[in-house]
Protein backbone atom coordinates (compact mmCIF):
# COMPACT_ATOMS: atom_id res chain seq x y z
CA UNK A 1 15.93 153.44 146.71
CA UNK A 2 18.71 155.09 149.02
CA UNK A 3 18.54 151.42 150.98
CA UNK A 4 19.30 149.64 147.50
CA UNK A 5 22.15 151.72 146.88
CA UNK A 6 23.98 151.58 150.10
CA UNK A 7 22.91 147.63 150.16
CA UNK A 8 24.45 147.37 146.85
CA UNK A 9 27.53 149.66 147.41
CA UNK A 10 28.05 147.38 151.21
CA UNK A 11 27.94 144.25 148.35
CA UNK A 12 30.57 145.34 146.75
CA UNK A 13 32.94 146.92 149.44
CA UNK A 14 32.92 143.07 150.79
CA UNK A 15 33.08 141.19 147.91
CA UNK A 16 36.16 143.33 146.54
CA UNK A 17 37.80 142.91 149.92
CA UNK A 18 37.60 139.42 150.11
CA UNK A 19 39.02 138.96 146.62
CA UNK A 20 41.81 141.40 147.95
CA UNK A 21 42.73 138.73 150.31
CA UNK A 22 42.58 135.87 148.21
CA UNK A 23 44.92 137.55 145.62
CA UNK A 24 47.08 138.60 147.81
CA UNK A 25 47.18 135.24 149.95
CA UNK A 26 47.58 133.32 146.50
CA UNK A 27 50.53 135.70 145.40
CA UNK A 28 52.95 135.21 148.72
CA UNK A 29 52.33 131.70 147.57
CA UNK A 30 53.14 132.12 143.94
CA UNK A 31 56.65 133.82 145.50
CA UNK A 32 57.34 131.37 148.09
CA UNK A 33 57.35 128.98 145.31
CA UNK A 34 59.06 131.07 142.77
CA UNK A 35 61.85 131.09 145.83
CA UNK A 36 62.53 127.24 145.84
CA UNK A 37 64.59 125.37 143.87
CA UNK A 38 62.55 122.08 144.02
CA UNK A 39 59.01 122.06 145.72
CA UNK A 40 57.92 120.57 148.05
CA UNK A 41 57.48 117.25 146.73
CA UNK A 42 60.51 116.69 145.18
CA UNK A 43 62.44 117.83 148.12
CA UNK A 44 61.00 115.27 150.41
CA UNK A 45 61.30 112.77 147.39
CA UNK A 46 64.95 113.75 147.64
CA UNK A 47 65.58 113.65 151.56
CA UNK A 48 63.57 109.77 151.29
CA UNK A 49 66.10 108.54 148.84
CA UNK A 50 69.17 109.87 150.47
CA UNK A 51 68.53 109.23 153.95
CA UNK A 52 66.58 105.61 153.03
CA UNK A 53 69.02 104.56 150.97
CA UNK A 54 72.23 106.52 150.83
CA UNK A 55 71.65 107.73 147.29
CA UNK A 56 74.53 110.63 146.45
CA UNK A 57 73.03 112.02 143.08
CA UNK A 58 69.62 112.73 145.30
CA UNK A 59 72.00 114.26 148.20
CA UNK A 60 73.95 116.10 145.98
CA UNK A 61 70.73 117.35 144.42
CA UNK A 62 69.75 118.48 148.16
CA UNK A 63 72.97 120.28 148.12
CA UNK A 64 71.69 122.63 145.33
CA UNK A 65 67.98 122.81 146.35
CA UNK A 66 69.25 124.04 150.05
CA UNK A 67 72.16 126.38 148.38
CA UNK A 68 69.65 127.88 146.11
CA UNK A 69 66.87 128.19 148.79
CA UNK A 70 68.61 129.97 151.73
CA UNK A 71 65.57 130.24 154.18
CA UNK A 72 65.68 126.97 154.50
CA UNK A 73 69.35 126.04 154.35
CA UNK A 74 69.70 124.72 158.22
CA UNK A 75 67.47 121.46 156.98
CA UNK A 76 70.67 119.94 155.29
CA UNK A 77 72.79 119.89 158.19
CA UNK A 78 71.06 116.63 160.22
CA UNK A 79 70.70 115.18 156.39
CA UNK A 80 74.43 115.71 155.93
CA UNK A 81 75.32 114.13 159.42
CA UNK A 82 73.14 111.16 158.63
CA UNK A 83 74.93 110.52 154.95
CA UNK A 84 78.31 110.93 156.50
CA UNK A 85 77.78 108.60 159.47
CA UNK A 86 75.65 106.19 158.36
CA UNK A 87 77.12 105.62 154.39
CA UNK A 88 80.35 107.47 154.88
CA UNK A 89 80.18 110.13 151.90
CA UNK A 90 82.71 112.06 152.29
CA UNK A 91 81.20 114.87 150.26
CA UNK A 92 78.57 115.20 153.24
CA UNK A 93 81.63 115.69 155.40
CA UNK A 94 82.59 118.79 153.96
CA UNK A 95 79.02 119.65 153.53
CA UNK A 96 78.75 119.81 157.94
CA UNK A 97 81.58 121.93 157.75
CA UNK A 98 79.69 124.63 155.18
CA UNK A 99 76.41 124.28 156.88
CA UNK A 100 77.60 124.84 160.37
CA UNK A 101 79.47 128.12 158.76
CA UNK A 102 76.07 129.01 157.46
CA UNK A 103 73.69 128.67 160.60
CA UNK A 104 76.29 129.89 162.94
CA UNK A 105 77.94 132.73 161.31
CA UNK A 106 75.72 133.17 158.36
CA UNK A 107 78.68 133.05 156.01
CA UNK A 108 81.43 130.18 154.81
CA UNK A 109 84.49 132.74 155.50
CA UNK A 110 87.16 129.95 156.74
CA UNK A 111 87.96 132.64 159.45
CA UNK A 112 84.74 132.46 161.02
CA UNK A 113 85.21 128.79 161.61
CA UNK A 114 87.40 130.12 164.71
CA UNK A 115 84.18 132.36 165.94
CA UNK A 116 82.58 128.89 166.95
CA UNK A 117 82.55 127.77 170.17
CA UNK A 118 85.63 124.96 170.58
CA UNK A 119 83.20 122.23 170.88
CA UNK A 120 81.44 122.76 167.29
CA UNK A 121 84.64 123.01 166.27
CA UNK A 122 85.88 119.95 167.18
CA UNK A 123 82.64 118.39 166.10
CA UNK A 124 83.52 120.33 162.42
CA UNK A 125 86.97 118.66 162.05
CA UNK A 126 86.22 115.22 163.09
CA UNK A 127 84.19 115.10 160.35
CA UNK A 128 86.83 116.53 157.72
CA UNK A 129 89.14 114.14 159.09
CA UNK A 130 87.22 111.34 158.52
CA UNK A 131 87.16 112.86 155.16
CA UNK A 132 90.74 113.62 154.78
CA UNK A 133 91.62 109.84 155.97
CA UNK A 134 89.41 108.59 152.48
CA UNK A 135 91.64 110.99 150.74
CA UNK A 136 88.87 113.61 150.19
CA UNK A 137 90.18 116.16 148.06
CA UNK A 138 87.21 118.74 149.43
CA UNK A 139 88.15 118.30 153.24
CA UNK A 140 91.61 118.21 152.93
CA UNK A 141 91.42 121.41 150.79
CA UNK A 142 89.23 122.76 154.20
CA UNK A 143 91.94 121.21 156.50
CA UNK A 144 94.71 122.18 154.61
CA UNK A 145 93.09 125.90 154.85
CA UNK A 146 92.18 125.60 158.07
CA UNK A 147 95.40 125.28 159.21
CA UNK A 148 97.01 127.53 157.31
CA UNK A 149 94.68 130.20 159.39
CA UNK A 150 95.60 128.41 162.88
CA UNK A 151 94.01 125.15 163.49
CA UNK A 152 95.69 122.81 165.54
CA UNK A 153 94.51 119.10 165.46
CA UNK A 154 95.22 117.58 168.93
CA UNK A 155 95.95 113.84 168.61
CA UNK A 156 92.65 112.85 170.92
CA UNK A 157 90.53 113.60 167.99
CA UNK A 158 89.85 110.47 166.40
């Protein structure tokens, strides 16, 4: 009878502590996806369309999935230098200059564009003056700030 018990006691212990782990495993899940803006799906629906085919709305759309889902925000950055060079949106040039901020100094503080080495820096304004040559009101604003805290544009970058 004592053999029963304990088998039936050992039964439970395990089947408890496997259902433990499955709630538990399915609830990081459950927040993970609680955490993002768009899932999965739609996110790689939205990277297809604007890297395929230069669509804005499903970039700009990118630009509020990332901005809303910071543990993942360093994604837009190759997505933004791909829209800028290869369909010229100027909105993706500012977009570099905010997602460089991020990854590199984990803030968009205009002042901690001058904590960057001078090479991502120049790499950062040749890309808001590509901008600010379409008349981009969002990277001239950035220039026009920029300089205000120091820049200054040497005529080699083109």
């Amino acid at each position: 009878m004592k053999i029963i018990f304990y088998l039936i006691i050992f039964i439970s212990i395990l089947s408890c502590n496997g259902t433990e782990k499955k709630s538990l495993t399915k609830a990081i899940l459950e927040k993970e996806e609680r955490q993002r803006y768009f899932s999965l799906e739609r996110v790689a629906d939205l990277k297809r369309k604007a890297i395929e085919t230069g669509d804005e709305e499903a970039f700009q759309m990118l630009i509020d999935h990332y901005g809303n889902t910071p543990f993942e925000n360093y994604e837009l950055l190759p997505i933004a230098i791909i829209m800028a060079d290869k369909y010229s949106l100027d909105i993706a040039r500012s977009t570099i200059y905010f997602s460089i901020l991020d990854i590199q100094n984990k803030g968009r503080d205009d002042k901690a564009f001058f904590k960057l080495e001078r090479v991502k820096q120049d790499f950062v304004v040749k890309y808001l003056i590509d901008g600010a040559k379409n008349k981009d009101a969002g990277c001239l604003a950035i220039l026009k700030r920029l300089i205000k805290n120091g820049l200054r544009i040497e005529s080699g970058l083109k």
